[in-house]
Protein backbone atom coordinates (compact mmCIF):
# COMPACT_ATOMS: atom_id res chain seq x y z
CA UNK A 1 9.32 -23.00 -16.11
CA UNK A 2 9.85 -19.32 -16.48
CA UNK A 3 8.45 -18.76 -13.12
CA UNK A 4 10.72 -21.63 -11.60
CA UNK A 5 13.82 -20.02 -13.20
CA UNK A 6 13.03 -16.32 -11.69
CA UNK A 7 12.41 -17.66 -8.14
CA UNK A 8 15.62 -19.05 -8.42
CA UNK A 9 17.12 -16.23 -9.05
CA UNK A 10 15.49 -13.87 -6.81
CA UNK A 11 16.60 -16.41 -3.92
CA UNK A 12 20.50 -16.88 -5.38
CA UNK A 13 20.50 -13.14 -5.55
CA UNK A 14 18.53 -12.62 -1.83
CA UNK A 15 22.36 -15.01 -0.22
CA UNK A 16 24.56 -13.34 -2.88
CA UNK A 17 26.84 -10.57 -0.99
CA UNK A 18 28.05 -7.35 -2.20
CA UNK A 19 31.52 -7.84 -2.82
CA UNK A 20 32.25 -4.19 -0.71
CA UNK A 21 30.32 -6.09 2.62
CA UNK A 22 33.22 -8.97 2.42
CA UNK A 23 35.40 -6.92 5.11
CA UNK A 24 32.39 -6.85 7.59
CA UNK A 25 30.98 -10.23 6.56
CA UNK A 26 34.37 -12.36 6.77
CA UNK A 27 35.51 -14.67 4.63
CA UNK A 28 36.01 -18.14 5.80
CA UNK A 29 39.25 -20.26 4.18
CA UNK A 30 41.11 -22.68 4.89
CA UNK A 31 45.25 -22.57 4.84
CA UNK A 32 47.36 -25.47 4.50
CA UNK A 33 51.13 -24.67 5.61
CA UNK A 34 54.57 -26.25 4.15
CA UNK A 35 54.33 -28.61 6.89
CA UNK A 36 50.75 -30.34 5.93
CA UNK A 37 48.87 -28.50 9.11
CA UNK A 38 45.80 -26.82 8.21
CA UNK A 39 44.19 -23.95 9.61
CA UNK A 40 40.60 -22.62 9.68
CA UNK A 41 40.82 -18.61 9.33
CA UNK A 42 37.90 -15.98 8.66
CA UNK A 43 39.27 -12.94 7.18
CA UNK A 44 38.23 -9.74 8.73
CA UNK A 45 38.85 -6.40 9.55
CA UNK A 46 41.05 -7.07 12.73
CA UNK A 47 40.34 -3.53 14.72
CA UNK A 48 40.59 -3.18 18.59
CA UNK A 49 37.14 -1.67 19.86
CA UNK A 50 39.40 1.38 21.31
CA UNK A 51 39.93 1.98 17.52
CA UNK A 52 36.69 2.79 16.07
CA UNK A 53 36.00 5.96 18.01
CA UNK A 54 38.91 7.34 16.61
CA UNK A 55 38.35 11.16 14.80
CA UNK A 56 39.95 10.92 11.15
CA UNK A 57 40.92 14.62 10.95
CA UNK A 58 44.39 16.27 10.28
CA UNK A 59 45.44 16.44 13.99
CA UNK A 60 45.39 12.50 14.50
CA UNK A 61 46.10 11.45 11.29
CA UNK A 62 48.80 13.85 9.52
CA UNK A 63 51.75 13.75 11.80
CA UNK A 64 55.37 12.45 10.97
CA UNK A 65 54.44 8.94 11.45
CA UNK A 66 51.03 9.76 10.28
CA UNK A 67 49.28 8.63 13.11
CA UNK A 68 49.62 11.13 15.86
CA UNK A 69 51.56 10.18 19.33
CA UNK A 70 48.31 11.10 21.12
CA UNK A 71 46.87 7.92 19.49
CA UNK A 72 46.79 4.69 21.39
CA UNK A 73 49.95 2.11 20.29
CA UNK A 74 47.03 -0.68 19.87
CA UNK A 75 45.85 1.42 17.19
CA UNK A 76 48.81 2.29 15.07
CA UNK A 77 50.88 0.39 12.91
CA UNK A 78 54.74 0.85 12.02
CA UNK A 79 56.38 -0.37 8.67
CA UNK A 80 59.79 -0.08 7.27
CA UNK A 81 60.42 2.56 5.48
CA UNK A 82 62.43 0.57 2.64
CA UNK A 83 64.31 1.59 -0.46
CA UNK A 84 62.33 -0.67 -2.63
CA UNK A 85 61.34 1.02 -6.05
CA UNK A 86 58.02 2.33 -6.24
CA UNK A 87 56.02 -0.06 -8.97
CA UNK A 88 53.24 1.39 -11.17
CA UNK A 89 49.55 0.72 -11.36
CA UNK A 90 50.01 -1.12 -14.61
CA UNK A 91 53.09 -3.03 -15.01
CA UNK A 92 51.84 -5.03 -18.26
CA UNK A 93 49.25 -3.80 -20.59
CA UNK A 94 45.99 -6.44 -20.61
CA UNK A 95 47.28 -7.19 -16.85
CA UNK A 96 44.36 -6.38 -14.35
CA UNK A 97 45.58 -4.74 -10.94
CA UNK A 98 43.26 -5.25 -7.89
CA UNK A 99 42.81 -4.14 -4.49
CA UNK A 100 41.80 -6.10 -1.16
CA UNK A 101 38.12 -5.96 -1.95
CA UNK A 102 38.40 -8.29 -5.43
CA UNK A 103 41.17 -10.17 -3.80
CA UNK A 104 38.43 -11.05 -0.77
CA UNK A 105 35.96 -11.50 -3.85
CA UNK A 106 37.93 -13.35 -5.66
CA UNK A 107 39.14 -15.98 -2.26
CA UNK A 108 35.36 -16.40 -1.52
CA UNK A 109 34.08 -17.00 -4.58
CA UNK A 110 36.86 -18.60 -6.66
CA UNK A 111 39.60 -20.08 -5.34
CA UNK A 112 38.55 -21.44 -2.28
CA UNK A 113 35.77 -22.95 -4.43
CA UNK A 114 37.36 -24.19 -7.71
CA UNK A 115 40.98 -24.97 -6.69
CA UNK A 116 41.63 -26.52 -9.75
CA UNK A 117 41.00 -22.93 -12.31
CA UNK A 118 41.92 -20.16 -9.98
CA UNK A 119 44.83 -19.82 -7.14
CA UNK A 120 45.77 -16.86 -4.79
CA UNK A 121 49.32 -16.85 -5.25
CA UNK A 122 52.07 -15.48 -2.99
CA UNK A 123 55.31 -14.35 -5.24
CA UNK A 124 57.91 -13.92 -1.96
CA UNK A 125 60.58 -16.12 -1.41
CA UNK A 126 59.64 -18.55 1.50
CA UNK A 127 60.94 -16.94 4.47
CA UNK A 128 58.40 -14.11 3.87
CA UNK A 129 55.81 -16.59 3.40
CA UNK A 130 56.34 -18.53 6.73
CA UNK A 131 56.42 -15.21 8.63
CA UNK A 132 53.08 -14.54 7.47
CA UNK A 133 50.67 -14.42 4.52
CA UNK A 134 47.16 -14.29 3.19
CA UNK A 135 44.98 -17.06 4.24
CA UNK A 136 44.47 -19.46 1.58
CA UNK A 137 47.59 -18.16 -0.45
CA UNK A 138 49.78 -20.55 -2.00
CA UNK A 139 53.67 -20.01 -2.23
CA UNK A 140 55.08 -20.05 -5.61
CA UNK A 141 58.38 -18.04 -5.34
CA UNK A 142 59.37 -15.47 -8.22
CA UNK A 143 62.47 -16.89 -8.72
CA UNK A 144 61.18 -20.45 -8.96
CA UNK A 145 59.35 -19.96 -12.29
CA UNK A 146 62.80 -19.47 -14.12
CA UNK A 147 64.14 -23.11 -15.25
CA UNK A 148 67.54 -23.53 -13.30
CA UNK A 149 69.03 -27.17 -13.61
CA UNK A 150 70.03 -27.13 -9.57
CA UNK A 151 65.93 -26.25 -8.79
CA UNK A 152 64.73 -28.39 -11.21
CA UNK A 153 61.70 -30.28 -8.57
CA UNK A 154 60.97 -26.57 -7.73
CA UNK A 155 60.48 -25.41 -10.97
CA UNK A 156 57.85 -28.59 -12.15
CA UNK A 157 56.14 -27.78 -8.77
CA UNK A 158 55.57 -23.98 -9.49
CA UNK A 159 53.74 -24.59 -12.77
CA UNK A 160 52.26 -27.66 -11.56
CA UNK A 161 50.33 -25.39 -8.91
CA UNK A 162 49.70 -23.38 -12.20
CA UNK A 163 47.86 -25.57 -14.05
CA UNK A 164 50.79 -25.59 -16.74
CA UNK A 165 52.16 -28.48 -18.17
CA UNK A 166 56.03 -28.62 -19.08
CA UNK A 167 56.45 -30.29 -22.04
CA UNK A 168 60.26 -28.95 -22.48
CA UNK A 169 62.82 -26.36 -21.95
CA UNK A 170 60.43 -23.10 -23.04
CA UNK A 171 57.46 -24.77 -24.42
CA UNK A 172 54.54 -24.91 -22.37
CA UNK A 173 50.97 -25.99 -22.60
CA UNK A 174 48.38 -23.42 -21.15
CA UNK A 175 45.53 -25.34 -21.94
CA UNK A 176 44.54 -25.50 -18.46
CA UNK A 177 45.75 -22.62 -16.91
CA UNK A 178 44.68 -20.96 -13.37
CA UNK A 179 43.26 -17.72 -13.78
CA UNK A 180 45.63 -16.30 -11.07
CA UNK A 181 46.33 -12.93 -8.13
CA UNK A 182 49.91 -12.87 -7.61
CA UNK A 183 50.98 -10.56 -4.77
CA UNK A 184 54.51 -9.74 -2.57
CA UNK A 185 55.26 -7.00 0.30
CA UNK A 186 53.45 -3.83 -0.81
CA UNK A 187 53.71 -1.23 -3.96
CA UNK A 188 57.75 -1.16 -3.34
CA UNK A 189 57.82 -5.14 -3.76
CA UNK A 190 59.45 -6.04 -7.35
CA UNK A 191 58.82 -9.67 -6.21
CA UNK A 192 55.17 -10.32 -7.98
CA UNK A 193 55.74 -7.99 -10.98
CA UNK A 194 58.93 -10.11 -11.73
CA UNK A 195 56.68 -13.42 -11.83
CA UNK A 196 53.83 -11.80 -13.31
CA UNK A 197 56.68 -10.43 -16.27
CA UNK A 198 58.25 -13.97 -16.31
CA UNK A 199 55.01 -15.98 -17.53
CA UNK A 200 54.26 -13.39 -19.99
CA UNK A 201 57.37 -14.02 -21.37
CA UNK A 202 56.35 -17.72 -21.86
CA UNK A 203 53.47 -16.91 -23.34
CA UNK A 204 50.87 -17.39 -19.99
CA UNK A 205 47.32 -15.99 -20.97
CA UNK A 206 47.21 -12.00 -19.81
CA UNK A 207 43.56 -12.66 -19.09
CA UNK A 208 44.47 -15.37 -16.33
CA UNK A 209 46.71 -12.81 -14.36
CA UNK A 210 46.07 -10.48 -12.10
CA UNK A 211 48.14 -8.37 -9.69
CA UNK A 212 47.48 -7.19 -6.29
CA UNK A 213 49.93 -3.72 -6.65
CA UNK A 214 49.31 -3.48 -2.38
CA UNK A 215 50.18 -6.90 -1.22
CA UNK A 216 50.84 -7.60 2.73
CA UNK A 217 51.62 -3.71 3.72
CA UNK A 218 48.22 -2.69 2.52
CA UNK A 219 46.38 -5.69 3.54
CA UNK A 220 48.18 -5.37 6.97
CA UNK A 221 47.93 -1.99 6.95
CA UNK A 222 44.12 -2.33 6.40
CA UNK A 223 44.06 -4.45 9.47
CA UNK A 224 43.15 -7.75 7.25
CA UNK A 225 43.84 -11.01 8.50
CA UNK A 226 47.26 -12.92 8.16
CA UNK A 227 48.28 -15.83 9.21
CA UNK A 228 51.36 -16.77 11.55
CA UNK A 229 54.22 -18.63 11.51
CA UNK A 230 53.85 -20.11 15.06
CA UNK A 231 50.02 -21.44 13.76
CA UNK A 232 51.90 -24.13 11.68
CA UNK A 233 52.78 -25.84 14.84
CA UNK A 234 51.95 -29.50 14.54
């Protein structure tokens, strides 16, 4: 039996992939949109092939926009440079923050698997959602997880998708609680931190949140897959 139980092994741990590899490997999900269309997606590293010759050194790289102007448009990227206030790495003591390689982990071997105890959550308001998100990522707006009589449907929905039942105005029941990421627009975005801040409040289990500090600038910025708004076409 002994024998049995370390073939086993050796053959689960032969398929198993190094959670680093996920960016080269892909990871397959699919993403349901507001609408009820679903969408196949493998997230990837999204690089042109004129990209990857590309010298790292302090002539291409450190210019005002960072990437120099002798560097082909394909591979460049411009964001806004926003006011937004600059969050820090921990925003709540006991709250894990995570980067795009456990968020990848955590889509392929979580909650595209086990709906039901973990969820990829997307803290923006909607109209950042529709524009584009992470595959897989479910919309639960900040704002929404704050009891307000004219929102009510919106409210039951949000912890609904959280695994929390409402049993009255500020009691809760975490019994069966997601172990969730929450995310927004980047390390400027106050949009996630104010959810993540919000169920704490309530009394949410700190060991069932975690927060990706990066959100869609990094991931974009990293050349990671999003999805778009003209894919939830009927």
């Amino acid at each position: 039996m002994k024998a049995i139980l370390i073939i086993i092994s050796l053959i689960f741990y032969s398929y198993a992939v190094d959670p680093i590899m996920l960016p080269l490997k892909g990871v397959k999900v699919t993403h349901q949109f507001d609408n009820g269309v679903k969408k196949e997606y493998l997230i990837q590293r999204e690089v042109d092939s004129k990209c990857m010759d590309i010298a790292i050194n302090v002539e291409n790289f450190q210019s005002g926009n960072l990437a120099s102007k002798n560097i082909d448009n394909i591979c460049k990227k411009t964001f806004i440079v926003t006011k937004g206030v600059i969050q820090p790495l921990i925003i709540i003591e006991g709250i894990k923050t995570v980067a795009e390689i456990e968020v990848l982990d955590f889509i392929e071997n979580k909650s595209s698997k086990n709906a039901n105890k973990y969820i990829l959550i997307d803290s923006r308001t909607n109209d950042w959602y529709q524009a584009g998100t992470i595959p897989s990522a479910v919309n639960i707006p900040y704002d929404e997880l704050t009891y307000d009589e004219d929102f009510e449907l919106e409210y039951e929905r949000a912890y609904e998708l959280l695994g929390v039942k409402t049993l009255a105005k500020n009691k809760y029941d975490f019994s069966d609680a997601k172990t969730a990421i929450f995310f927004c627009n980047g390390a400027w975005c106050a949009q996630s931190p104010r959810a993540i801040k919000q169920l704490v409040k309530i009394g949410y289990p700190k060991e069932k949140i975690m927060w990706y500090r990066g959100g869609i600038a990094s991931w974009a910025g990293l050349s990671l897959t999003l999805t778009k708004k003209q894919e939830a076409k009927k």
